[in-house]
PDB file of N, CA and C in Angstrom:
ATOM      1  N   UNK A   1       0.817  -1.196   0.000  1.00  0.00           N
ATOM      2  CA  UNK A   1       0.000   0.000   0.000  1.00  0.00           C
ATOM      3  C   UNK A   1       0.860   1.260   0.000  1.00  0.00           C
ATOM      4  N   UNK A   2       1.942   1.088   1.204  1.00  0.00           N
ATOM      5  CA  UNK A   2       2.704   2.539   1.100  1.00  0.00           C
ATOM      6  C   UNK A   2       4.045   1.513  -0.137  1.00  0.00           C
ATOM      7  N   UNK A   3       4.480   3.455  -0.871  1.00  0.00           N
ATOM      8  CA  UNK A   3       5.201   2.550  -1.695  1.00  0.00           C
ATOM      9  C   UNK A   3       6.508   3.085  -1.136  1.00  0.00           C
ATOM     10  N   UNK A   4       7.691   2.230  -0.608  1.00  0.00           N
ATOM     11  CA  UNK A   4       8.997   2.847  -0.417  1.00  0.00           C
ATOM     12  C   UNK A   4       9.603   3.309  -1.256  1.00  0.00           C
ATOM     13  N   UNK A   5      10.172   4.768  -0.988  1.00  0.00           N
ATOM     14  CA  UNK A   5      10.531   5.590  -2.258  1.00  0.00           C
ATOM     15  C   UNK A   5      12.263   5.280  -2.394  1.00  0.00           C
ATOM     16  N   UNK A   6      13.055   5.112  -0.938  1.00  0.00           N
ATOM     17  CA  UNK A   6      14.314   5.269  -0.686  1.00  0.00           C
ATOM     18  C   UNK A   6      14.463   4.815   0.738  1.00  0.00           C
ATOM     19  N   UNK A   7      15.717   4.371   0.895  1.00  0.00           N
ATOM     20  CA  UNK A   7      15.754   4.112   2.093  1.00  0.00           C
ATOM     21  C   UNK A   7      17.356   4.074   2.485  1.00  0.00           C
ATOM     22  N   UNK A   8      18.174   3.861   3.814  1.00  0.00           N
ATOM     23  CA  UNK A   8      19.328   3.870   3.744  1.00  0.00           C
ATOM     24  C   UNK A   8      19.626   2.990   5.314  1.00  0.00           C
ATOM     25  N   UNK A   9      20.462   1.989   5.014  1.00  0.00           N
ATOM     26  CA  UNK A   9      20.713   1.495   6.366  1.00  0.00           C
ATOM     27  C   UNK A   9      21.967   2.148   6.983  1.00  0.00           C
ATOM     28  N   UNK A  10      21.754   2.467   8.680  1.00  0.00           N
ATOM     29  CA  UNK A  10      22.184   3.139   9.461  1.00  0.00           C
ATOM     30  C   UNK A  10      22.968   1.983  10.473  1.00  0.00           C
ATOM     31  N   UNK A  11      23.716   2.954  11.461  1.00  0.00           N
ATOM     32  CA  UNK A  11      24.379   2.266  12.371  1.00  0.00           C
ATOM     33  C   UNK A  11      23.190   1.488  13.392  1.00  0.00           C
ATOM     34  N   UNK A  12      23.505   0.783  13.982  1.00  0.00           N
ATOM     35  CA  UNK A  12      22.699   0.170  15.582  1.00  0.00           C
ATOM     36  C   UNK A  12      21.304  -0.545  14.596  1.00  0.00           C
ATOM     37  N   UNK A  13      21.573  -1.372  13.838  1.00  0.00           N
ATOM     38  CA  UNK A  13      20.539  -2.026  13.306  1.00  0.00           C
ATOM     39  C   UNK A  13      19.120  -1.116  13.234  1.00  0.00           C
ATOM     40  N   UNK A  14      19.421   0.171  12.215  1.00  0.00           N
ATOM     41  CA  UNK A  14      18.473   0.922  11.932  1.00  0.00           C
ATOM     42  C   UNK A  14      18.221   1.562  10.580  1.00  0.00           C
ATOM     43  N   UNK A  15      16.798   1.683  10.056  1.00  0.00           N
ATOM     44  CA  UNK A  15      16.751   2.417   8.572  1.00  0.00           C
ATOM     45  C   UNK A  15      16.378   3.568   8.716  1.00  0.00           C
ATOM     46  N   UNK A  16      16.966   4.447   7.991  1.00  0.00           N
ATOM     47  CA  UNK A  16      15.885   5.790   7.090  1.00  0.00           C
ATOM     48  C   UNK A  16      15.147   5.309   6.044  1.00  0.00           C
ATOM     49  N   UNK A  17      13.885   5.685   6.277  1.00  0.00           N
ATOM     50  CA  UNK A  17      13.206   5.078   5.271  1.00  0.00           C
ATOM     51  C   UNK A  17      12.337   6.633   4.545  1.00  0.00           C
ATOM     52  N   UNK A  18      11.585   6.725   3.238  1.00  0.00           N
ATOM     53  CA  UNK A  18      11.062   7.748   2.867  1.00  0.00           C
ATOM     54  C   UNK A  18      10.264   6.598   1.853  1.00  0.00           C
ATOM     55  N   UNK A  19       8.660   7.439   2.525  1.00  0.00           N
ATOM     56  CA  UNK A  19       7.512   6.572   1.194  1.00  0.00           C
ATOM     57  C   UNK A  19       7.018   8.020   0.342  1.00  0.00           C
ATOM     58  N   UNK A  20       6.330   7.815  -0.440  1.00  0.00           N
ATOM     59  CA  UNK A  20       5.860   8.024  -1.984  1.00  0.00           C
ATOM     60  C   UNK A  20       4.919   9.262  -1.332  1.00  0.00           C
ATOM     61  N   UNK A  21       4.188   9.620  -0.157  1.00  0.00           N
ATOM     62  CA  UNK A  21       3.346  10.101   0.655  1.00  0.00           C
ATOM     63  C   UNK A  21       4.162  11.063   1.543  1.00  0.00           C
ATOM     64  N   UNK A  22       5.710  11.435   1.506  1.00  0.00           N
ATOM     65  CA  UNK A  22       6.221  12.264   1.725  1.00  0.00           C
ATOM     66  C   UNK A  22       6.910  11.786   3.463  1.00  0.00           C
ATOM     67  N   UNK A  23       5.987  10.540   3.850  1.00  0.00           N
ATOM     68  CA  UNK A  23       6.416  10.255   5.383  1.00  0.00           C
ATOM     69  C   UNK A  23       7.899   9.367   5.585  1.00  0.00           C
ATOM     70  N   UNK A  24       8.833  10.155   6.114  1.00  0.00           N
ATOM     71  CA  UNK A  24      10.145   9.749   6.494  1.00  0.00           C
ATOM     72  C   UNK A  24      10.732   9.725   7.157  1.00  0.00           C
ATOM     73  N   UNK A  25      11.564   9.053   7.896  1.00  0.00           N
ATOM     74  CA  UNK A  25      12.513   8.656   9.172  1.00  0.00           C
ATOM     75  C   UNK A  25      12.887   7.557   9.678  1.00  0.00           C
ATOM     76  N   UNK A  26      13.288   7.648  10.759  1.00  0.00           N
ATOM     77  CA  UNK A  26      14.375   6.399  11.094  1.00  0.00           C
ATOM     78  C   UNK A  26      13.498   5.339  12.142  1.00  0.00           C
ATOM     79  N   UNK A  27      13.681   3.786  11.554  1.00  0.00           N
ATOM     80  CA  UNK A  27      13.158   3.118  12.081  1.00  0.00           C
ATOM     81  C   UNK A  27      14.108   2.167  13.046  1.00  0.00           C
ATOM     82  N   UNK A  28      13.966   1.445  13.974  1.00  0.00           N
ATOM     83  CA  UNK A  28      15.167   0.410  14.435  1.00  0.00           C
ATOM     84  C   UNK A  28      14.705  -0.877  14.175  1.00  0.00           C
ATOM     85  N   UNK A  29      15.516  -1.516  14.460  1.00  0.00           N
ATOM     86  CA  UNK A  29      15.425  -3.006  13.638  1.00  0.00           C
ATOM     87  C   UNK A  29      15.574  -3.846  14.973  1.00  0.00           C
ATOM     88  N   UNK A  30      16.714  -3.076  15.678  1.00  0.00           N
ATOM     89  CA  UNK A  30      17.913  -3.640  16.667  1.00  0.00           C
ATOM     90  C   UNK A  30      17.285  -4.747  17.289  1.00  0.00           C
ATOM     91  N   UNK A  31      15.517  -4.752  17.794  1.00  0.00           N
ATOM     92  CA  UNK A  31      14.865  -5.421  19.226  1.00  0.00           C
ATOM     93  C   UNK A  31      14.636  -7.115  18.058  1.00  0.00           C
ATOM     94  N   UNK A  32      15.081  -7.103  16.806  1.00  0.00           N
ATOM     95  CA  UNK A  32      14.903  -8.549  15.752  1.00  0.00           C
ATOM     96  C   UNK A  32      16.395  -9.158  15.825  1.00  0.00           C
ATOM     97  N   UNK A  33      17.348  -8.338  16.399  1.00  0.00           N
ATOM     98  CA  UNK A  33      18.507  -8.752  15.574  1.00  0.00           C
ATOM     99  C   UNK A  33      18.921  -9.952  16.476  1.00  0.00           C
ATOM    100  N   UNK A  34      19.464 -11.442  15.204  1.00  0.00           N
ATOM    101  CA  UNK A  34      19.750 -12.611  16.404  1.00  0.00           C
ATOM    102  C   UNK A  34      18.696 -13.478  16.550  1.00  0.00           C
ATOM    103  N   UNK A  35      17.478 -12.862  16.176  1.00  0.00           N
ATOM    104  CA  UNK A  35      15.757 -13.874  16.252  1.00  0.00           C
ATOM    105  C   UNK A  35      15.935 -14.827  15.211  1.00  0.00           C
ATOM    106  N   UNK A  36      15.461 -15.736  15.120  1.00  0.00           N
ATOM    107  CA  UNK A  36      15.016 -16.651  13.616  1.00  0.00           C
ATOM    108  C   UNK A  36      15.550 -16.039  12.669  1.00  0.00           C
ATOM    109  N   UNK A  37      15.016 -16.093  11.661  1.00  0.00           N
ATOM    110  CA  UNK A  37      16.224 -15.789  10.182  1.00  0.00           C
ATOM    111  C   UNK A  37      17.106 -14.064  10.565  1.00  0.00           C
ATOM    112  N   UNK A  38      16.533 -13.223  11.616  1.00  0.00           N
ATOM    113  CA  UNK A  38      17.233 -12.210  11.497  1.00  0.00           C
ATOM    114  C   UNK A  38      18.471 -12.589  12.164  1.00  0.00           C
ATOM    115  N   UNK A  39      19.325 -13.848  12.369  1.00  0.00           N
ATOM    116  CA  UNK A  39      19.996 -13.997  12.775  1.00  0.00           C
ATOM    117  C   UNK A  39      21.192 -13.517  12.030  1.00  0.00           C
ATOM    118  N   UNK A  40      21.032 -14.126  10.449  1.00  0.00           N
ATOM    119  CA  UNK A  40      21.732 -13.219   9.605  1.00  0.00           C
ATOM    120  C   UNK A  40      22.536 -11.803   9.579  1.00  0.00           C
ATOM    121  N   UNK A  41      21.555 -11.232  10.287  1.00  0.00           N
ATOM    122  CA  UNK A  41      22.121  -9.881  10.754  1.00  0.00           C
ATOM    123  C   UNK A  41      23.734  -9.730  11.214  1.00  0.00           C
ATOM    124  N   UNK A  42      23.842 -10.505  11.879  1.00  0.00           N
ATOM    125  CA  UNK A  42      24.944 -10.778  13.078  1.00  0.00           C
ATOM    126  C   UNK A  42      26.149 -11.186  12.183  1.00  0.00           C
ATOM    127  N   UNK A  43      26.019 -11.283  10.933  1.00  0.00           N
ATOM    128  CA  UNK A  43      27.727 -11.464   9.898  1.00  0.00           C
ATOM    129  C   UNK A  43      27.807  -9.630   9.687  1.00  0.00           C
ATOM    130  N   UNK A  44      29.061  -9.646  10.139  1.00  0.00           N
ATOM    131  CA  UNK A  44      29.649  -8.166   9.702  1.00  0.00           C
ATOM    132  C   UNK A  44      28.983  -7.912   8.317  1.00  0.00           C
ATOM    133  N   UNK A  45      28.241  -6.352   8.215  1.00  0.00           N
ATOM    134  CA  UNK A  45      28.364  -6.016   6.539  1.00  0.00           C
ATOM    135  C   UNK A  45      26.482  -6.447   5.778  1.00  0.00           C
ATOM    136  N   UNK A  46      26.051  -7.275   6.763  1.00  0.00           N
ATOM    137  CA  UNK A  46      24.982  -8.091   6.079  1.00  0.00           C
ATOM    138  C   UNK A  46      23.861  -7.269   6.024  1.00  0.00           C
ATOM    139  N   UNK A  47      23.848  -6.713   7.895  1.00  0.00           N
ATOM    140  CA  UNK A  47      22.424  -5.481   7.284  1.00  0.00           C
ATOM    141  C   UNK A  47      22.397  -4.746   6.280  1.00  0.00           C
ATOM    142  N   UNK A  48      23.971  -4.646   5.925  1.00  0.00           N
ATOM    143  CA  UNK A  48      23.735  -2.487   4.707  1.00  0.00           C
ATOM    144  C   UNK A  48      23.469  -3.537   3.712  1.00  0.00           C
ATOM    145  N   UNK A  49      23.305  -4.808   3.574  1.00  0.00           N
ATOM    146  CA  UNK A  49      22.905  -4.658   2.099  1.00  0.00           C
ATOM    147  C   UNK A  49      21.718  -4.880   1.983  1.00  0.00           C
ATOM    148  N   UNK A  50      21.128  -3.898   2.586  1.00  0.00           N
ATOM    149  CA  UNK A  50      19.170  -3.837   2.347  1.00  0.00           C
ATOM    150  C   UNK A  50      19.098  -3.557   0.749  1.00  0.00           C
ATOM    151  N   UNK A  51      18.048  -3.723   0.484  1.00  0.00           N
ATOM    152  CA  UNK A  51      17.249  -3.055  -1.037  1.00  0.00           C
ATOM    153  C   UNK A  51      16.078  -3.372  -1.210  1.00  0.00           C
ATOM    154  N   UNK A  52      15.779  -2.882  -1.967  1.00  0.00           N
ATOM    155  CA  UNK A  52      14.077  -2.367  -2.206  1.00  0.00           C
ATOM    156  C   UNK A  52      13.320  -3.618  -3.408  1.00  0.00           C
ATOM    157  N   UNK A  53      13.442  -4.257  -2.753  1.00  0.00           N
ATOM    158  CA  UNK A  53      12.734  -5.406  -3.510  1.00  0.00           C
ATOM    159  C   UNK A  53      11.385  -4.663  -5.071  1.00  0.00           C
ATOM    160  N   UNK A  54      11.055  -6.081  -5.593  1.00  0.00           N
ATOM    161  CA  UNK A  54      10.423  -5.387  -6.381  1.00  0.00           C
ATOM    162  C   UNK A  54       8.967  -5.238  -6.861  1.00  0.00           C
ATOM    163  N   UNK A  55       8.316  -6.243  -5.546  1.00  0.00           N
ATOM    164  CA  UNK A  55       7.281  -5.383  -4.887  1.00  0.00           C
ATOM    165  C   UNK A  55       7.050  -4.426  -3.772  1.00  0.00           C
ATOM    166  N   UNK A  56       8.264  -3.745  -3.725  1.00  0.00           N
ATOM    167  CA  UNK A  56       8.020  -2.512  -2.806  1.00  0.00           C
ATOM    168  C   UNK A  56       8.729  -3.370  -1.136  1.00  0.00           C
ATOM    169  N   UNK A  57       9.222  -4.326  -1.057  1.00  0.00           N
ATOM    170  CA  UNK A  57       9.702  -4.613   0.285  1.00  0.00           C
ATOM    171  C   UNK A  57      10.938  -4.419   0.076  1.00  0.00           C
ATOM    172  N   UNK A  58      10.999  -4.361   1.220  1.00  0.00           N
ATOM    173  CA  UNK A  58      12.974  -4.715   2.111  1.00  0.00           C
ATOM    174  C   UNK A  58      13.435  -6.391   1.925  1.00  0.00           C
ATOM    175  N   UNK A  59      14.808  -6.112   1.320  1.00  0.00           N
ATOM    176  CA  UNK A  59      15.458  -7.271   0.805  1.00  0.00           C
ATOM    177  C   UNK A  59      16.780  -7.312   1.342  1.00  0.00           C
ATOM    178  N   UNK A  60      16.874  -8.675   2.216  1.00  0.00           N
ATOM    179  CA  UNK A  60      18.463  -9.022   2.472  1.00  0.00           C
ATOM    180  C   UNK A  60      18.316 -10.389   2.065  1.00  0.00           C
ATOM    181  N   UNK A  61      19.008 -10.252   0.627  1.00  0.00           N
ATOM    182  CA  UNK A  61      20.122 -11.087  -0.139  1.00  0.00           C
ATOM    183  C   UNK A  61      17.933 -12.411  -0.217  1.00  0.00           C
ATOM    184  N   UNK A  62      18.091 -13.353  -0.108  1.00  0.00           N
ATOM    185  CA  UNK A  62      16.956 -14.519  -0.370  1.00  0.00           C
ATOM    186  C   UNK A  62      16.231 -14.869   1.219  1.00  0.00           C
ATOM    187  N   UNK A  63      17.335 -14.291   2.178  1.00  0.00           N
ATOM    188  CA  UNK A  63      17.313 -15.007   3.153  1.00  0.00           C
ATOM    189  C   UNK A  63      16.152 -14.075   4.352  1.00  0.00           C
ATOM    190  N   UNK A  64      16.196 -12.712   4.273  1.00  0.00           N
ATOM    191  CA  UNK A  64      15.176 -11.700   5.305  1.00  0.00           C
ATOM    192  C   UNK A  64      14.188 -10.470   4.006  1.00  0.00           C
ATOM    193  N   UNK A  65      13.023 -11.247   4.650  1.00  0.00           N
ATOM    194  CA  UNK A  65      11.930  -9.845   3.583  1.00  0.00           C
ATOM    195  C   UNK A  65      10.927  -8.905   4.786  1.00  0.00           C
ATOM    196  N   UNK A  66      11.321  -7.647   4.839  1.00  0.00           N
ATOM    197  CA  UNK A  66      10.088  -6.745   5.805  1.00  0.00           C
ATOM    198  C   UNK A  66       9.375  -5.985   4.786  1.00  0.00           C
ATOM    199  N   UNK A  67       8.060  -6.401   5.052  1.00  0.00           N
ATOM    200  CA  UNK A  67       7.175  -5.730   4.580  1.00  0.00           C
ATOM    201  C   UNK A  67       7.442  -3.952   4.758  1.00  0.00           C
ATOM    202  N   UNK A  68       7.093  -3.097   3.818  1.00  0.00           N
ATOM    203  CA  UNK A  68       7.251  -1.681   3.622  1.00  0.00           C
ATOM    204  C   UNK A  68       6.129  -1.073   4.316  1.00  0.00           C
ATOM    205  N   UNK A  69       4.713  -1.887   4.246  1.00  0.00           N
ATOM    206  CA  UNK A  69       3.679  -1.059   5.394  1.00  0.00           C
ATOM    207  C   UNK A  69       4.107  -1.369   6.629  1.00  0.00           C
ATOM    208  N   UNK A  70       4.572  -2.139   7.241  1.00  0.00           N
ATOM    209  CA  UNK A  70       4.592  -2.531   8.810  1.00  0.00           C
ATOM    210  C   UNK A  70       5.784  -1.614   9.193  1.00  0.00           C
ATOM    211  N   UNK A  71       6.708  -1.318   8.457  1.00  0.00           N
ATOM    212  CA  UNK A  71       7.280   0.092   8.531  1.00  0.00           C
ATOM    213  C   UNK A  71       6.738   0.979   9.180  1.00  0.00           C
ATOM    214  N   UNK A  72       6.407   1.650   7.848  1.00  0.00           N
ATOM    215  CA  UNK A  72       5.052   2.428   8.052  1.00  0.00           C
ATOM    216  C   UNK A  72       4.746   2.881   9.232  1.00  0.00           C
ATOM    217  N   UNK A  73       3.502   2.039   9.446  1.00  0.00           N
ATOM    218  CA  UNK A  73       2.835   1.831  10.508  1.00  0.00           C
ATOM    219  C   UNK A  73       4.078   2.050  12.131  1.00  0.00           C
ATOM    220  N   UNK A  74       5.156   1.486  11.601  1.00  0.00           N
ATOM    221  CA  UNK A  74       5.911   1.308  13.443  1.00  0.00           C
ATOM    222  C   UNK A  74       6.648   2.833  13.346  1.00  0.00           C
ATOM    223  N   UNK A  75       7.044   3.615  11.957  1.00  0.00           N
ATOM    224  CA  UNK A  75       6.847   4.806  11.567  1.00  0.00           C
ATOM    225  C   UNK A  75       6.032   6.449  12.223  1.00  0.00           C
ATOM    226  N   UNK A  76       4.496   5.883  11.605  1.00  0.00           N
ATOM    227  CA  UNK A  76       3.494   6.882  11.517  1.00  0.00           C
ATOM    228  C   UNK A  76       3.114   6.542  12.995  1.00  0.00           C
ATOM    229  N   UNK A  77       3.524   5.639  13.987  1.00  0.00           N
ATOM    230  CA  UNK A  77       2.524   4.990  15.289  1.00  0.00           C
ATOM    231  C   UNK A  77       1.295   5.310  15.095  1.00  0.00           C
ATOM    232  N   UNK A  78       0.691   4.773  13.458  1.00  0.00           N
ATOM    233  CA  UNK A  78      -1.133   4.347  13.180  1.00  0.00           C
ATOM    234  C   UNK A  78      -1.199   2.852  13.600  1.00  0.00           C
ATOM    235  N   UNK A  79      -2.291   2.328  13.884  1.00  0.00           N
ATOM    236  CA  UNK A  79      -2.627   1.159  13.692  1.00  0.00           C
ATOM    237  C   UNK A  79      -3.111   0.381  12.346  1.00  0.00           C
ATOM    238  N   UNK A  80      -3.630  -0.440  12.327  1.00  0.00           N
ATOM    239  CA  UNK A  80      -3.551  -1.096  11.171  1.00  0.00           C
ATOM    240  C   UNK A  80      -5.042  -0.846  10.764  1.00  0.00           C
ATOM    241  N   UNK A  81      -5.936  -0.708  11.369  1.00  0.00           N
ATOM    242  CA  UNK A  81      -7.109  -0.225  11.639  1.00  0.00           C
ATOM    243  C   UNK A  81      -7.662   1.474  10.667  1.00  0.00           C
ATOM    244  N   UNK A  82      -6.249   1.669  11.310  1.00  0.00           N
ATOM    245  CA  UNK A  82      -6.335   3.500  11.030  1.00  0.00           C
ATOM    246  C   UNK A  82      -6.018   3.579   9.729  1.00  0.00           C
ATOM    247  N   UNK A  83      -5.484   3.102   9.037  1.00  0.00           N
ATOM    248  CA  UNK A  83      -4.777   2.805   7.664  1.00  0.00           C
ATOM    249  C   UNK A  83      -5.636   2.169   6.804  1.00  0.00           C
ATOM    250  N   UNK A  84      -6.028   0.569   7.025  1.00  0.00           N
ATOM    251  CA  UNK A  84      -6.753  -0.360   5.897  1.00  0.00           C
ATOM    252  C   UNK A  84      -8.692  -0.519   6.607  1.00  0.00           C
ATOM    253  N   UNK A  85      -8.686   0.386   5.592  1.00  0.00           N
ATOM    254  CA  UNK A  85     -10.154   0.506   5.608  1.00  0.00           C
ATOM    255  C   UNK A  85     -11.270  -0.644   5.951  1.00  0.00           C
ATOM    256  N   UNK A  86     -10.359  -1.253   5.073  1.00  0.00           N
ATOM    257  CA  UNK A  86     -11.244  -2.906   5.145  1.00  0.00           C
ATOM    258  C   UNK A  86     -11.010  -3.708   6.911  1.00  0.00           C
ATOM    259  N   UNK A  87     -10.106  -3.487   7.575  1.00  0.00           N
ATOM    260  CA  UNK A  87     -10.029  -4.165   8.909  1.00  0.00           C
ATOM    261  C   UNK A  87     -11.044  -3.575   9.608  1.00  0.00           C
ATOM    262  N   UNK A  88     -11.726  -2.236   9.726  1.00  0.00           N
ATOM    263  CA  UNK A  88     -12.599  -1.609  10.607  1.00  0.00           C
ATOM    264  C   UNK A  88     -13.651  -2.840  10.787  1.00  0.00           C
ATOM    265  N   UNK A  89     -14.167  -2.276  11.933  1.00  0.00           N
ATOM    266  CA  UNK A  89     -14.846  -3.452  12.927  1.00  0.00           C
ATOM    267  C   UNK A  89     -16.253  -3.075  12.571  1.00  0.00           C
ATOM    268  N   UNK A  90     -17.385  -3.999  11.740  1.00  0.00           N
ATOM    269  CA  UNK A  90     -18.689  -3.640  11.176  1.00  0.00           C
ATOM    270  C   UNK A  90     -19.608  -5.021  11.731  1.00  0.00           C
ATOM    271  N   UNK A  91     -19.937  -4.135  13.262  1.00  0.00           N
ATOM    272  CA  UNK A  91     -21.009  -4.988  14.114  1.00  0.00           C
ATOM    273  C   UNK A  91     -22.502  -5.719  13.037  1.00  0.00           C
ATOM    274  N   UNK A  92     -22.675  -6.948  13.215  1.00  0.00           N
ATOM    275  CA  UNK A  92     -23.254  -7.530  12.320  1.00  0.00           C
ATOM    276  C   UNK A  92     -24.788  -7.498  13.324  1.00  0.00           C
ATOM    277  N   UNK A  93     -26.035  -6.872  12.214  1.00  0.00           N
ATOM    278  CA  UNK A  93     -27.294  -7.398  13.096  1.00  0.00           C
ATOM    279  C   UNK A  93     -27.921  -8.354  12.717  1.00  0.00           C
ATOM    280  N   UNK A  94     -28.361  -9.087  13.133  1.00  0.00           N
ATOM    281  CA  UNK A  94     -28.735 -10.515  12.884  1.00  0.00           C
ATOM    282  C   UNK A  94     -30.709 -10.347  13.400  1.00  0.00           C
TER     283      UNK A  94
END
């Protein structure tokens, strides 16, 4: 939905990120690094080689993909609610 325009990896397992909607800044990564596949992280050199995949995600190498809205979202501090129209909560009368 948001489209990542640019982005740049930073020291302490962190991005600058900038979407298409003008919203930009620095996200951290650091509280993943060492988990399940973000273990990867932990070879010297491996985070900077993020890139912008080519549906709009974050790409390290085959092995780590982050979605570009959940960014976003940990970004803008919206919920997911506040953003995708379709999740709103539509009490059913029966």
């Amino acid at each position: 939905m948001f489209k990542l325009t640019a982005m740049k990896a930073l020291p302490g397992y962190r991005l600058w990120v900038h979407y298409a909607d003008g919203v930009e800044g620095e996200v951290s990564l650091a509280h993943l690094v060492g988990k399940g596949v973000f273990q990867v992280w932990e070879t010297p050199g491996t985070f900077e080689q993020v890139r912008i995949g080519e549906y709009g995600q974050l790409l390290w190498d085959d092995a780590v993909e982050l979605c570009a809205d959940a960014l976003y979202l940990q970004l803008t501090h919206l919920s997911p609610e506040q953003v995708f129209s379709s999740l709103q909560y539509e009490p059913l009368h029966a």
